[in-house]
N, C-alpha and C. Protein backbone atom coordinates (compact mmCIF):
# COMPACT_ATOMS: atom_id res chain seq x y z
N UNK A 1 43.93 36.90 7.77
CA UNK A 1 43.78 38.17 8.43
C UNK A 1 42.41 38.75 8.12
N UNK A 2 41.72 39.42 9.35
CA UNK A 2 40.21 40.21 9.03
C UNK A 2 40.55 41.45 8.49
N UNK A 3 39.62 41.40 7.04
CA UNK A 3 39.56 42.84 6.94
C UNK A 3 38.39 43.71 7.25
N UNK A 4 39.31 44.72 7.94
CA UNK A 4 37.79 45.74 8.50
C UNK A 4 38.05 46.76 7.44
N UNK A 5 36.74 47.20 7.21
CA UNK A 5 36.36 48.07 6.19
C UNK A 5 35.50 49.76 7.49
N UNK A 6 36.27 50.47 6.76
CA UNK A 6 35.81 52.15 7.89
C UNK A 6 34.40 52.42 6.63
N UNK A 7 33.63 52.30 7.93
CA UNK A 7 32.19 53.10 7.18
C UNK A 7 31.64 53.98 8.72
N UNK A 8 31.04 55.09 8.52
CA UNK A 8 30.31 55.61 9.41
C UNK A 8 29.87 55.08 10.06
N UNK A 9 29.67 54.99 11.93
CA UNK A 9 28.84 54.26 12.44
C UNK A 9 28.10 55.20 12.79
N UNK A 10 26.88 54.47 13.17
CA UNK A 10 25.70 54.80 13.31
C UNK A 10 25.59 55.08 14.63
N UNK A 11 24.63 55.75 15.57
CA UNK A 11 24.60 56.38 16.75
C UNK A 11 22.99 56.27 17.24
N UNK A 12 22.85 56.12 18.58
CA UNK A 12 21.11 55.94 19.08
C UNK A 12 20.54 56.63 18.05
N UNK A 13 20.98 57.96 17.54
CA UNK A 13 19.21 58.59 17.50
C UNK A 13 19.67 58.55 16.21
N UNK A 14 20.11 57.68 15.12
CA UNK A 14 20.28 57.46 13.73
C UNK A 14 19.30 56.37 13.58
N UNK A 15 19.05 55.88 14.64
CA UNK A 15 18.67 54.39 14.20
C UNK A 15 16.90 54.42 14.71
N UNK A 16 16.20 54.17 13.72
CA UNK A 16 14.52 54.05 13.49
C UNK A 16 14.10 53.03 13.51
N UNK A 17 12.96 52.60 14.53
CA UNK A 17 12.21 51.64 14.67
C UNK A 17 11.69 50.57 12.85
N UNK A 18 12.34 49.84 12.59
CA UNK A 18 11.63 49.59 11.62
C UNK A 18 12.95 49.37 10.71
N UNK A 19 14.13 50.39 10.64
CA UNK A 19 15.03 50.46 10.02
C UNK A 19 15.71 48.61 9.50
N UNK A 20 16.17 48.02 8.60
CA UNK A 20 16.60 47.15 8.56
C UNK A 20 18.14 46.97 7.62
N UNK A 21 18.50 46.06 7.54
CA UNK A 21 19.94 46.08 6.90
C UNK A 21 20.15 44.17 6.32
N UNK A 22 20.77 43.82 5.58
CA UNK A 22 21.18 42.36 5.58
C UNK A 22 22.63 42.46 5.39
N UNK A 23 23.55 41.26 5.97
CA UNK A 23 24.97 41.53 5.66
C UNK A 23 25.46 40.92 4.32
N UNK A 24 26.81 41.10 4.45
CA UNK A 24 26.99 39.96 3.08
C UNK A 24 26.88 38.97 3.67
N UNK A 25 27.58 38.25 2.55
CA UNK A 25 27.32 36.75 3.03
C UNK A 25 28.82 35.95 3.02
N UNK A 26 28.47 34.87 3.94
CA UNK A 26 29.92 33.97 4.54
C UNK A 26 29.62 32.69 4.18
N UNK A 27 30.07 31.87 3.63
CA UNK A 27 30.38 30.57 3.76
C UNK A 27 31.05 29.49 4.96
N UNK A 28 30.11 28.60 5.68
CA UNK A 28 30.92 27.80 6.66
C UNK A 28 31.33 26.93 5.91
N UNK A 29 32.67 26.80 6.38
CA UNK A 29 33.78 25.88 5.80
C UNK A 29 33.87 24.77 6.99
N UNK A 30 34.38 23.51 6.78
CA UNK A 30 34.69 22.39 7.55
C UNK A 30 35.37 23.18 8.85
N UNK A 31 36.80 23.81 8.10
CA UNK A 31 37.53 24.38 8.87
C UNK A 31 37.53 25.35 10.08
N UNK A 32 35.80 26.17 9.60
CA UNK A 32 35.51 27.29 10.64
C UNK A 32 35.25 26.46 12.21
N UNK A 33 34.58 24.98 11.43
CA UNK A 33 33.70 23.87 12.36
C UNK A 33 34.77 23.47 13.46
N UNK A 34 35.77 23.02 12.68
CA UNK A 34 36.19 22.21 13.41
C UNK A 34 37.50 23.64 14.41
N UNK A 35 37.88 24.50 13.85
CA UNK A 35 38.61 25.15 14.67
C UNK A 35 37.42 26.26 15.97
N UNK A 36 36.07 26.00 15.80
CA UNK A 36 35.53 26.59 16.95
C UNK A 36 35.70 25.12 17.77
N UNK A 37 35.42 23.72 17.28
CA UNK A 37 35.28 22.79 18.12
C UNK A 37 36.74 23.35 19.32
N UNK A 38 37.89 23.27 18.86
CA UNK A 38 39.43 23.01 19.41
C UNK A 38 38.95 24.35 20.31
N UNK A 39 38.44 25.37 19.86
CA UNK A 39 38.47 27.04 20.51
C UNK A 39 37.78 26.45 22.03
N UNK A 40 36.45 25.90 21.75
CA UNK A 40 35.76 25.67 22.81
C UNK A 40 35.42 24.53 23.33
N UNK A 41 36.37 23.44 22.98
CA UNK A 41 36.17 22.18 23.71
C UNK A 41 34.96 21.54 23.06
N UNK A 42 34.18 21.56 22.35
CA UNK A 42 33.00 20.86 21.68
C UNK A 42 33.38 20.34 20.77
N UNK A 43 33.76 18.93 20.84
CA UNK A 43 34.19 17.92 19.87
C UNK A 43 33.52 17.27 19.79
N UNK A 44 31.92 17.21 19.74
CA UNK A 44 30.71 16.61 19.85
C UNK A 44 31.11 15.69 18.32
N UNK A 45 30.80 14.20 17.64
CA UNK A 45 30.96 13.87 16.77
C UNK A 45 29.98 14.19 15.76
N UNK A 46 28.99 14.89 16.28
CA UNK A 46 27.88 15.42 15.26
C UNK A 46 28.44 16.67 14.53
N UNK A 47 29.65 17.48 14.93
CA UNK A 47 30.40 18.26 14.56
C UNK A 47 31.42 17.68 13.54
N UNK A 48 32.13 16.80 14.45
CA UNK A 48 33.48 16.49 13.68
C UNK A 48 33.56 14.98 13.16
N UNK A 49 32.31 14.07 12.88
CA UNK A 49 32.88 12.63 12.58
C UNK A 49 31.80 12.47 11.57
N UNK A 50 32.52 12.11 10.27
CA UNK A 50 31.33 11.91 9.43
C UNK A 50 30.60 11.08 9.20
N UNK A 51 31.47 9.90 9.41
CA UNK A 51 30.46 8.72 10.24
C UNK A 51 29.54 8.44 10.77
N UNK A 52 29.57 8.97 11.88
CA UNK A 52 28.69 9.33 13.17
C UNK A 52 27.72 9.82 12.85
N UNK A 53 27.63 11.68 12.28
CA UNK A 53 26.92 12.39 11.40
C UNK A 53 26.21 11.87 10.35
N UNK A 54 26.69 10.95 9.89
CA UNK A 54 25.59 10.01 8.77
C UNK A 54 24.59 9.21 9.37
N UNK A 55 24.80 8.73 10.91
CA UNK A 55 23.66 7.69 11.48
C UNK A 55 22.62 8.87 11.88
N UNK A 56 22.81 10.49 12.17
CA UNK A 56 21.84 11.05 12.74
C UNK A 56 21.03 11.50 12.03
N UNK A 57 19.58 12.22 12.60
CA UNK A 57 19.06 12.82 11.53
C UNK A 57 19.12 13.39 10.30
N UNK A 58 20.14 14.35 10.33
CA UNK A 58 20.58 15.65 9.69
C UNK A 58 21.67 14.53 8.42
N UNK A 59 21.88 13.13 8.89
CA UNK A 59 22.66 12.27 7.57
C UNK A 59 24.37 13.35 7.13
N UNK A 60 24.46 14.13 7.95
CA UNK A 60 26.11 14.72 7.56
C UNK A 60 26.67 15.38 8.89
N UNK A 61 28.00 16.19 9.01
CA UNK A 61 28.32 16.68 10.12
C UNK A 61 27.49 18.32 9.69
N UNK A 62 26.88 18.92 11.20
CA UNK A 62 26.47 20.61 10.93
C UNK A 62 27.55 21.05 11.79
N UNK A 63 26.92 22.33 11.59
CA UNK A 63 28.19 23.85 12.37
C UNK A 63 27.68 23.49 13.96
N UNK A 64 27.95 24.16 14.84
CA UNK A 64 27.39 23.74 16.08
C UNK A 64 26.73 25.35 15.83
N UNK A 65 25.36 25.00 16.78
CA UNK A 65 24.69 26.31 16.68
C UNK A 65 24.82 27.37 17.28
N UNK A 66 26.49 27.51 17.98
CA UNK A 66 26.47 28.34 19.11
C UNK A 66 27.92 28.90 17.66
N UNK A 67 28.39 28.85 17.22
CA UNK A 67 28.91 28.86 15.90
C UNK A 67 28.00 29.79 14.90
N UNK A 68 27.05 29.48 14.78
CA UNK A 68 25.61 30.66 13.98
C UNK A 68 25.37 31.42 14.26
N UNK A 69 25.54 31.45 15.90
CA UNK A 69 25.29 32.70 16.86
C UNK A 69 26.18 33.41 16.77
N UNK A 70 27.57 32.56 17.01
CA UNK A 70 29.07 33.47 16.61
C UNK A 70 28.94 34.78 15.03
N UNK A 71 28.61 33.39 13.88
CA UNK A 71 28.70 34.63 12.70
C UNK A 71 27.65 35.45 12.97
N UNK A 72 26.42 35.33 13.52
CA UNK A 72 25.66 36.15 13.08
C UNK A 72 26.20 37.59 14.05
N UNK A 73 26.62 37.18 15.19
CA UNK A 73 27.55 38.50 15.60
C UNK A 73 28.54 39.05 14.73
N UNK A 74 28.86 38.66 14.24
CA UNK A 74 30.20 39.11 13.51
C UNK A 74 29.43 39.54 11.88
N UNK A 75 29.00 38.80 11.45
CA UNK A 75 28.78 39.27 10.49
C UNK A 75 27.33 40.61 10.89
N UNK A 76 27.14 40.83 11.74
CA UNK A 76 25.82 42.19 11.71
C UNK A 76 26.51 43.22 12.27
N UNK A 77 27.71 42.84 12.51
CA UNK A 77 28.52 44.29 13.21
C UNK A 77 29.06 45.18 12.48
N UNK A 78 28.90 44.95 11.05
CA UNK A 78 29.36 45.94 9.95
C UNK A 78 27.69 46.37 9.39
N UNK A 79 26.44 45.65 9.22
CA UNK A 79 25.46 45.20 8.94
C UNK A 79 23.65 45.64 9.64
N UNK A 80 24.15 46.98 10.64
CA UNK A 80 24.70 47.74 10.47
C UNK A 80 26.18 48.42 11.10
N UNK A 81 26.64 49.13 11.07
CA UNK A 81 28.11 49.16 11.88
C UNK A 81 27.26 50.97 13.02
N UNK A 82 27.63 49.74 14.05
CA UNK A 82 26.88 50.86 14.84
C UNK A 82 27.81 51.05 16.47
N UNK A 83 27.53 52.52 16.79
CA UNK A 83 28.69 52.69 18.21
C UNK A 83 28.11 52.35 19.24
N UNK A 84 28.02 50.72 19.50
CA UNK A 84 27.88 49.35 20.43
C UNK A 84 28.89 50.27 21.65
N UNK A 85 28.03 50.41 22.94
CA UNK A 85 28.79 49.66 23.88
C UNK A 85 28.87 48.15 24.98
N UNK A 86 28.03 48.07 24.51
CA UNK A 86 27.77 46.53 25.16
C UNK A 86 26.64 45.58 24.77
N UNK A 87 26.53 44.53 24.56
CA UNK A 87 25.45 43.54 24.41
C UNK A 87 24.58 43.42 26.01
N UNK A 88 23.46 43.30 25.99
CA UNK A 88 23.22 43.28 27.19
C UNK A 88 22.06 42.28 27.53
N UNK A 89 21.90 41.74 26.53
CA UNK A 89 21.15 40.45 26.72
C UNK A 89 20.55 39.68 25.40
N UNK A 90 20.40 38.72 25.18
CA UNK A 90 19.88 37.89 24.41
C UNK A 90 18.53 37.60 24.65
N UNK A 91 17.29 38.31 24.68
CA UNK A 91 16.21 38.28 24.66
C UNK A 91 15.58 36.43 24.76
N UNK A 92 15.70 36.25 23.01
CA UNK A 92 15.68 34.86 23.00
C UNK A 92 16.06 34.41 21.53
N UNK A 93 16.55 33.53 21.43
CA UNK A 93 16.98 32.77 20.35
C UNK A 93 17.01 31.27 19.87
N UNK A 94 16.69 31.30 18.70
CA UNK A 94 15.58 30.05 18.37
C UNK A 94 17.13 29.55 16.91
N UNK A 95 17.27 28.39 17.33
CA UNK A 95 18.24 27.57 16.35
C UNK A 95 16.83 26.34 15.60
N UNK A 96 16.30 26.76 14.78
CA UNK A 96 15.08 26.27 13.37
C UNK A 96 16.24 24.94 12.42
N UNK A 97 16.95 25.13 11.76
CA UNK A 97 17.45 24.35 11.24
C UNK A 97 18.87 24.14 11.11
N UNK A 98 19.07 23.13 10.54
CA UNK A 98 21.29 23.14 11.20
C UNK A 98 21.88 23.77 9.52
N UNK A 99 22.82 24.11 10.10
CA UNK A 99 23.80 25.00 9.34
C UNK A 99 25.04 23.90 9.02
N UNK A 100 24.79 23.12 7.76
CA UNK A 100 25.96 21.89 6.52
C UNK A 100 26.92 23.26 6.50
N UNK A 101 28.20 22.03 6.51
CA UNK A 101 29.38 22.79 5.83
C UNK A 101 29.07 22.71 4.37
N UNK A 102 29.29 24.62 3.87
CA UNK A 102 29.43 24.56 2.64
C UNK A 102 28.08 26.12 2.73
N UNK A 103 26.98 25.92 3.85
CA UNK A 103 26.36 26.69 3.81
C UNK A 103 26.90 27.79 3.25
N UNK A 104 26.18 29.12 2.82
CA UNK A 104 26.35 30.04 3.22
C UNK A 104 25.41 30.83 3.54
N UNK A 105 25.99 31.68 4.61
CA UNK A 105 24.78 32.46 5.32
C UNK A 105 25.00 33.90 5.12
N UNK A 106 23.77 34.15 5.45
CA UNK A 106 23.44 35.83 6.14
C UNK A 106 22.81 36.33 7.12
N UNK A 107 22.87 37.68 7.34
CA UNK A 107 22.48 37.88 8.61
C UNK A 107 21.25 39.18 8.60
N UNK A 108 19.88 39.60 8.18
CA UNK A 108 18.77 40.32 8.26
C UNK A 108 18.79 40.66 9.36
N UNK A 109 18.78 41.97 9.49
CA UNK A 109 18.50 43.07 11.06
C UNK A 109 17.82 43.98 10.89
N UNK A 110 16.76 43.94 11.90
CA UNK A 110 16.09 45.15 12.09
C UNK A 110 15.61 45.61 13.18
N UNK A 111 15.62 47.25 13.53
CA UNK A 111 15.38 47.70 14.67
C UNK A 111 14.17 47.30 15.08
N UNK A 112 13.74 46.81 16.39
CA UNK A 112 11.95 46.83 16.64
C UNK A 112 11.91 47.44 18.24
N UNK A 113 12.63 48.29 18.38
CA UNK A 113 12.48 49.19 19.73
C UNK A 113 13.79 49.71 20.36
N UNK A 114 13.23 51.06 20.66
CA UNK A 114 14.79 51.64 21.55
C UNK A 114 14.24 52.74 22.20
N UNK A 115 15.04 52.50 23.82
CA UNK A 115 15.12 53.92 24.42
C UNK A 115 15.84 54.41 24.83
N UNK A 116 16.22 55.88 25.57
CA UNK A 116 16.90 56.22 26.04
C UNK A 116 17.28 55.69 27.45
N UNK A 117 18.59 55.63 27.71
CA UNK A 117 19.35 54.93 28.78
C UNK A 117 20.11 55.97 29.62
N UNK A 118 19.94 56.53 30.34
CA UNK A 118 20.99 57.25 31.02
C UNK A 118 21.30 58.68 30.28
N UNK A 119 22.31 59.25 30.45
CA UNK A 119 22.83 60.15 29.37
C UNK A 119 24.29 59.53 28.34
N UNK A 120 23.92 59.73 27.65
CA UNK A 120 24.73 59.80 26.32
C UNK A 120 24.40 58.67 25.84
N UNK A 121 23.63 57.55 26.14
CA UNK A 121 22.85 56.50 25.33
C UNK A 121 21.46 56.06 25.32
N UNK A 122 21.86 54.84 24.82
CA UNK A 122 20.31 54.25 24.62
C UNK A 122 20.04 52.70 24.27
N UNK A 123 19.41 51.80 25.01
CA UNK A 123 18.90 50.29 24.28
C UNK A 123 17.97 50.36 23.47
N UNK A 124 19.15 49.48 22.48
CA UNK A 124 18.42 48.80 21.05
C UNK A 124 17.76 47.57 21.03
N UNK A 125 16.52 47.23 20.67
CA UNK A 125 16.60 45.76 20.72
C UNK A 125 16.34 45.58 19.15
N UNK A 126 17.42 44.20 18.91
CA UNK A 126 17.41 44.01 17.49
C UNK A 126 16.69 42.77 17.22
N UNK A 127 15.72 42.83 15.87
CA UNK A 127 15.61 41.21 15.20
C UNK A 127 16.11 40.38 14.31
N UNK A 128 17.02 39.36 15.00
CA UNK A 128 17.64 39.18 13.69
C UNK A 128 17.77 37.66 12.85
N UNK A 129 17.86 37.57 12.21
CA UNK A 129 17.39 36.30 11.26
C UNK A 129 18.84 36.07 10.96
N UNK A 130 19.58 34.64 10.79
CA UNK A 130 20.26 33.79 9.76
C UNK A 130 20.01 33.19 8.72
N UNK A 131 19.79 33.46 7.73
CA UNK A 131 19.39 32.67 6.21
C UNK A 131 20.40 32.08 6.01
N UNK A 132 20.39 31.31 5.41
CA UNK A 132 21.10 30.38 4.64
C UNK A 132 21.00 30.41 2.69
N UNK A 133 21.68 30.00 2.02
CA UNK A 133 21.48 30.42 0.65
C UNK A 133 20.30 29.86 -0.09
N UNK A 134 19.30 29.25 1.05
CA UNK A 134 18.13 28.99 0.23
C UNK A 134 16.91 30.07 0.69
N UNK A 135 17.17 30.92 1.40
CA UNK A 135 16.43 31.86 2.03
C UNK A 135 15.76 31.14 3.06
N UNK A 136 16.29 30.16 3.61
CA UNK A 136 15.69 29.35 4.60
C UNK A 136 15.96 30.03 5.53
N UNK A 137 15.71 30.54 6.76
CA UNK A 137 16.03 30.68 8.12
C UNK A 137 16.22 29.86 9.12
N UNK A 138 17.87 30.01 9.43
CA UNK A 138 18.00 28.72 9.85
C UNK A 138 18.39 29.50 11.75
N UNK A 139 18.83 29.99 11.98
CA UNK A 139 18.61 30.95 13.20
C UNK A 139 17.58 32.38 14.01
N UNK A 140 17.00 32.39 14.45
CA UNK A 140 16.57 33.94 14.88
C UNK A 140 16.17 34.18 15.88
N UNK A 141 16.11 35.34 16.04
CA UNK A 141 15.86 35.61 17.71
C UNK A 141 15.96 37.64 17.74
N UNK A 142 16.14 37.90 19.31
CA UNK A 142 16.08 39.17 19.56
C UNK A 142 16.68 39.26 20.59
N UNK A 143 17.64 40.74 20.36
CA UNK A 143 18.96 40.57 21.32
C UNK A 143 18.77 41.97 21.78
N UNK A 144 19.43 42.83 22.67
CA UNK A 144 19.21 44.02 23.22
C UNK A 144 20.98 44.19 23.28
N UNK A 145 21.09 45.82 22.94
CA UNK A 145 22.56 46.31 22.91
C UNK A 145 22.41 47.88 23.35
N UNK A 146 23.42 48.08 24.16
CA UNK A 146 23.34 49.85 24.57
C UNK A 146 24.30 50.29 23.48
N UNK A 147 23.70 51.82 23.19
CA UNK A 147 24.50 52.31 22.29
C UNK A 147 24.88 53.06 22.64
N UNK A 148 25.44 54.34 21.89
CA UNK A 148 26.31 55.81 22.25
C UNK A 148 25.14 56.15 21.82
N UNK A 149 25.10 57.49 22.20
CA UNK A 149 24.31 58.88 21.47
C UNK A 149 25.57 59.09 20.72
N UNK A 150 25.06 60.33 19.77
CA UNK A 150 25.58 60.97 19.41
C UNK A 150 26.68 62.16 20.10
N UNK A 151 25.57 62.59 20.85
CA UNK A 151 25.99 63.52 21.79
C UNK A 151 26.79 63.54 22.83
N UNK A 152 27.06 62.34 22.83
CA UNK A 152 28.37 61.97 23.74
C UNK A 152 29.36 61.16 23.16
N UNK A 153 29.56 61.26 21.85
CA UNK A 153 30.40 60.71 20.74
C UNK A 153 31.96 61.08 21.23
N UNK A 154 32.81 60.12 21.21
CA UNK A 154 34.06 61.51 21.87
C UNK A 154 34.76 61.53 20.36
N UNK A 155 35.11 63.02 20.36
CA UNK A 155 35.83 63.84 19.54
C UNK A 155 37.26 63.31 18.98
């Protein structure tokens, strides 16, 4: 079971150009691997055969990188915990090195632009990095998300 933890979220005009955050950190397990494979049909053997995974470059099975993309959503949504209403594009995103079971990662965010959108919000665009426990960066890129204002927070 997930535990969610209640912390204040954050709102457009809380959030400063420059501002940054890192999350905790997660460990990929075999298990995360192989139950996104079953979730989404990617039973690629570079995922799931260790065999196989030993003739390729990388010499073991990695996470699939659409899996990195997964935690790093999940893990930056507390990281900072902010009143998201929608993702609205993936700018661009760069998969640098593969993510071994056993990794563990994190997720570095920081604001590098926002404006106002309409009334009662605003687009964020975020930068955000995946480390791994050697401070390697093994994901990053820049994603854009509309937020709430404040001022249209409902009560």
């Amino acid at each position: 079971m997930l535990e969610v933890h209640s912390q204040e979220l954050l709102y457009f005009e809380d959030l400063q150009i420059g501002d940054e955050w890192t999350s905790p950190p997660r460990t990929v397990a075999q298990e995360d691997v192989f139950r996104f494979a079953r979730l989404t049909g990617d039973c690629n053997p570079l995922h799931m055969d260790p065999e196989f995974a030993r003739r390729t470059p990388f010499g073991r099975p990695i996470a699939h990188g659409l899996l990195g993309l997964s935690f790093m959503a999940g893990l930056s949504s507390t990281a900072p915990a902010v009143s998201t209403i929608a993702l609205l594009r993936i700018v661009e995103w760069r998969f640098l090195h593969p993510i071994f079971f056993g990794d563990t990662i994190r997720v570095h965010t920081q604001v590098v632009a926002k404006r106002p959108c309409g009334r009662g919000r605003g687009e964020v665009r975020w930068r955000q990095k995946v480390l791994n426990q050697y401070d390697e960066v093994v994901q990053e890129g820049e994603l854009e998300t509309l937020v709430q204002s404040r001022r249209r927070a409902p009560r």
